[in-house]
C-alpha atoms as a PDB file:
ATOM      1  CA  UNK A   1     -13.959  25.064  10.422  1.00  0.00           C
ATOM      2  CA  UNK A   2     -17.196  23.250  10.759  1.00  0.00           C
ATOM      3  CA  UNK A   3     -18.748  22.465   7.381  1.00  0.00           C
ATOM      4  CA  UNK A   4     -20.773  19.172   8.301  1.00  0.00           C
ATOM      5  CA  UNK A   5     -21.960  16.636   5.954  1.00  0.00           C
ATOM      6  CA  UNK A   6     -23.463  19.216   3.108  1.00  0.00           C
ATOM      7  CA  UNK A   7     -20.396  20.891   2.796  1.00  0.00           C
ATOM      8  CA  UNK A   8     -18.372  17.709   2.746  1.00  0.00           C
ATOM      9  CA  UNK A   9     -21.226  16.361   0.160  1.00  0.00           C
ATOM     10  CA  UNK A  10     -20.549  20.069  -1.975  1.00  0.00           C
ATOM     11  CA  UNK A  11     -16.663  19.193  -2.108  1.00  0.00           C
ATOM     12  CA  UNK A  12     -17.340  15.560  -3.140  1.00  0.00           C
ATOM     13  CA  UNK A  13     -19.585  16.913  -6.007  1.00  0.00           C
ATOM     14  CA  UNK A  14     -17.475  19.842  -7.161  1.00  0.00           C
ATOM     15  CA  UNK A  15     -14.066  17.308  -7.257  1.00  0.00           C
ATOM     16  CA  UNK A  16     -16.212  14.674  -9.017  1.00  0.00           C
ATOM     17  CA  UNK A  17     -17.417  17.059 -11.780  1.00  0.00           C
ATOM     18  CA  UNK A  18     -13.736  18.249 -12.421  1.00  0.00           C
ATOM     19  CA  UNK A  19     -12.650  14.846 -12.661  1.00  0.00           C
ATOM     20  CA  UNK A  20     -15.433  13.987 -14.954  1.00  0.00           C
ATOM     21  CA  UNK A  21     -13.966  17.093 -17.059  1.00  0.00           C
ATOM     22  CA  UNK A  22     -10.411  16.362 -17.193  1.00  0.00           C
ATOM     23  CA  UNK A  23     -11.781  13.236 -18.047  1.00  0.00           C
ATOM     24  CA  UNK A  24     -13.701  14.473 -20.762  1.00  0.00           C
ATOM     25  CA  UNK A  25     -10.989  16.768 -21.728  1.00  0.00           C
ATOM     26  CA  UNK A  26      -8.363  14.200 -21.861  1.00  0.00           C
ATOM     27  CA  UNK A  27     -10.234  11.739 -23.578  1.00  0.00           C
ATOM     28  CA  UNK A  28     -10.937  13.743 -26.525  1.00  0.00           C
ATOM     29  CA  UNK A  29      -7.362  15.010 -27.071  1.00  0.00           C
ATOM     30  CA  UNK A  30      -5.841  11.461 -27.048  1.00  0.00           C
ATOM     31  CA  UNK A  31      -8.660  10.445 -29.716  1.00  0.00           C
ATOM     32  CA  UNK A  32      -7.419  13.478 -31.623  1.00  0.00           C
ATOM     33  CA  UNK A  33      -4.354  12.742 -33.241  1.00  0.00           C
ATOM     34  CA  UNK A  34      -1.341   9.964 -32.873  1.00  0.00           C
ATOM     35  CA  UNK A  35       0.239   9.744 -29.475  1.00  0.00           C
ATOM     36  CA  UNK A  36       2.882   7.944 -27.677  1.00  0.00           C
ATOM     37  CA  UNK A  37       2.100   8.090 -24.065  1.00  0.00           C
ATOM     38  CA  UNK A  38       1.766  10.854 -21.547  1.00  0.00           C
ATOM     39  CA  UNK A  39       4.934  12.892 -22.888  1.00  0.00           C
ATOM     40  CA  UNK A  40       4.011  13.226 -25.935  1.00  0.00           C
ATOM     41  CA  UNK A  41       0.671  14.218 -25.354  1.00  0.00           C
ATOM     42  CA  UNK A  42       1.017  16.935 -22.939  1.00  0.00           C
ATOM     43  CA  UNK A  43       3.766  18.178 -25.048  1.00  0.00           C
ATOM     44  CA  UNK A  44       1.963  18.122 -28.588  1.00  0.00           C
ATOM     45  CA  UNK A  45      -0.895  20.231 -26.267  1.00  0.00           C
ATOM     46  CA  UNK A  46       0.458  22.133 -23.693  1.00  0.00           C
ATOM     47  CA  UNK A  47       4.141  23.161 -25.680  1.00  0.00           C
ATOM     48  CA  UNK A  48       7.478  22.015 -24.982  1.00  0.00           C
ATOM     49  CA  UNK A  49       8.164  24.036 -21.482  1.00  0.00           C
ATOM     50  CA  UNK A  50       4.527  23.319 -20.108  1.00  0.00           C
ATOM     51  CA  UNK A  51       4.662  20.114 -21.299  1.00  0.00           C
ATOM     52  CA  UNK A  52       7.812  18.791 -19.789  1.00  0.00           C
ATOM     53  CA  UNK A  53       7.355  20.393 -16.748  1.00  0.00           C
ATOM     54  CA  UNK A  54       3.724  19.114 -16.079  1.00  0.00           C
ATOM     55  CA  UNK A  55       5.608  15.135 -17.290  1.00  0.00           C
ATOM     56  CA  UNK A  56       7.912  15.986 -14.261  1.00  0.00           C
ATOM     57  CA  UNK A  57       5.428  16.567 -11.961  1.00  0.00           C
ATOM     58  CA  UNK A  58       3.617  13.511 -13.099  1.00  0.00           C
ATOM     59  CA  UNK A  59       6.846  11.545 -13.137  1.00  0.00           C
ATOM     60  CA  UNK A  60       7.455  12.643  -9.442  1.00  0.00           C
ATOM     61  CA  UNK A  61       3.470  11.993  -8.119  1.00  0.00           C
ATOM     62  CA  UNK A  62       3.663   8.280  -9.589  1.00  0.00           C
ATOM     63  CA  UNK A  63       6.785   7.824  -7.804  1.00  0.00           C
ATOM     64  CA  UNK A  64       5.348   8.972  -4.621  1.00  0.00           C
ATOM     65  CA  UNK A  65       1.980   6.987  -5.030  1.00  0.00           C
ATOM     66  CA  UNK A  66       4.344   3.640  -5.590  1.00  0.00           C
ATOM     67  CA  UNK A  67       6.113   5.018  -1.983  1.00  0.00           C
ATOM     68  CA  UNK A  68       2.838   4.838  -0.218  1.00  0.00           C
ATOM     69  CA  UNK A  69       1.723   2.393  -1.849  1.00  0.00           C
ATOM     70  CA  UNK A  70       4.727   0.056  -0.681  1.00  0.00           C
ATOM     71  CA  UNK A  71       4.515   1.303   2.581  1.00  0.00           C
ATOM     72  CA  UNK A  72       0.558   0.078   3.122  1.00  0.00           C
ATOM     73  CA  UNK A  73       1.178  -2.751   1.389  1.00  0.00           C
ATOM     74  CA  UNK A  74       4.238  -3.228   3.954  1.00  0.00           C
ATOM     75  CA  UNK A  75       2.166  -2.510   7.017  1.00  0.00           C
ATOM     76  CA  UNK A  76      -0.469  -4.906   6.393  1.00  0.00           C
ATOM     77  CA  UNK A  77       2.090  -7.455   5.511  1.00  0.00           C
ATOM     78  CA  UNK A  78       3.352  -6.796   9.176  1.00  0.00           C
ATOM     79  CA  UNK A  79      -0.217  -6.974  11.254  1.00  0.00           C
ATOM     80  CA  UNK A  80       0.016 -10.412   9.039  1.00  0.00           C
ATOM     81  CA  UNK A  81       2.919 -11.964  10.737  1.00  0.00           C
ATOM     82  CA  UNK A  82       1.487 -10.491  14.161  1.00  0.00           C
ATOM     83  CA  UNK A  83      -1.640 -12.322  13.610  1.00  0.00           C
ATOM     84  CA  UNK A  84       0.218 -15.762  12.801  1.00  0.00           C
ATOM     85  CA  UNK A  85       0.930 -18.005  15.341  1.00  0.00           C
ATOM     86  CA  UNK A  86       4.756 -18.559  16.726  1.00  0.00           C
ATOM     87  CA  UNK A  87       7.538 -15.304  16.713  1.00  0.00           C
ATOM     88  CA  UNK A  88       5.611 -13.247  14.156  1.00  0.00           C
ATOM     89  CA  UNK A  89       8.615 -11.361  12.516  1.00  0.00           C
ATOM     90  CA  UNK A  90      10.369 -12.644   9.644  1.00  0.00           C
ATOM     91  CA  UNK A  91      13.918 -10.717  11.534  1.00  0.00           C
ATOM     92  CA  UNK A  92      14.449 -10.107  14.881  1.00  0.00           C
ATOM     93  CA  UNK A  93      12.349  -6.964  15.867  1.00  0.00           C
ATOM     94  CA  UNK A  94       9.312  -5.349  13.741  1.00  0.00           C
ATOM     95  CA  UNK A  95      11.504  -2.298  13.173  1.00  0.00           C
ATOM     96  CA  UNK A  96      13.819  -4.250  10.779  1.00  0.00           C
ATOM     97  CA  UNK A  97      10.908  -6.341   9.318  1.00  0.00           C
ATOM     98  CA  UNK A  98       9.545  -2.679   7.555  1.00  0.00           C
ATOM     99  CA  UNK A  99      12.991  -1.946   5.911  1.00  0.00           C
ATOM    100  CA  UNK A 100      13.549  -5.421   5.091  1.00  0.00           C
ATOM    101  CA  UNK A 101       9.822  -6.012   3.429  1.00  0.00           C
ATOM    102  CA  UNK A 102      10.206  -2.401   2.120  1.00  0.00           C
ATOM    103  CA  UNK A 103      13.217  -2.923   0.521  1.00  0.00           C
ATOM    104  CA  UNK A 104      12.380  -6.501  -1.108  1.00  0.00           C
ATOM    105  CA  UNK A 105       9.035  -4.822  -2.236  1.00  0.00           C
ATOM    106  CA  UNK A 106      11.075  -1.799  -3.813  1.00  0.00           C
ATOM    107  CA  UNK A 107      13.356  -4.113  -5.442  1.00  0.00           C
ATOM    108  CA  UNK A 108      10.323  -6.308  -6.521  1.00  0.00           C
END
């Protein structure tokens, strides 16, 4: 449970040199032939069935990463308006400011 900062460091390097090769990897199938985005490139490599199902997945992270994102971008917005001077909501309570900054973000 205790790994300490050499493990930590090992992790680091053993994520950064799979990212370097799916990097690598990705770079030199897209310079490989004509492609038309992300679909068609997993699908012209990986098949039909692997390659719709790993567009889904990708489909489904960037949705969640614009969620997140939305939501930080949200939260700082609110320790904004309770920094300014005067009521420091834009509604009546904080609660409703997050759904209401949410949703105009979403909608955005």
């Amino acid at each position: 449970a205790r790994g300490g900062v050499g493990l930590a460091l090992c992790v680091l390097a053993g994520a950064t040199c799979v990212q370097l090769l799916n990097c690598l990897g990705l770079s030199a199938v897209a310079t490989n032939g004509h492609h038309n985005g992300a679909y068609n490139l997993l699908v012209a490599n990986l098949g039909p069935t692997w390659g719709a199902t790993t567009s889904l997945l990708y489909y489904l992270g960037m949705s969640a990463l614009a969620t997140v994102e939305i939501c930080g971008a949200v939260e700082a917005f609110d320790l904004m308006l309770q920094q300014q001077e005067g009521p420091g909501y834009v509604t009546s309570s904080a609660y409703y400011d997050t759904g209401l900054i949410g949703s105009v973000a979403l909608v955005a």
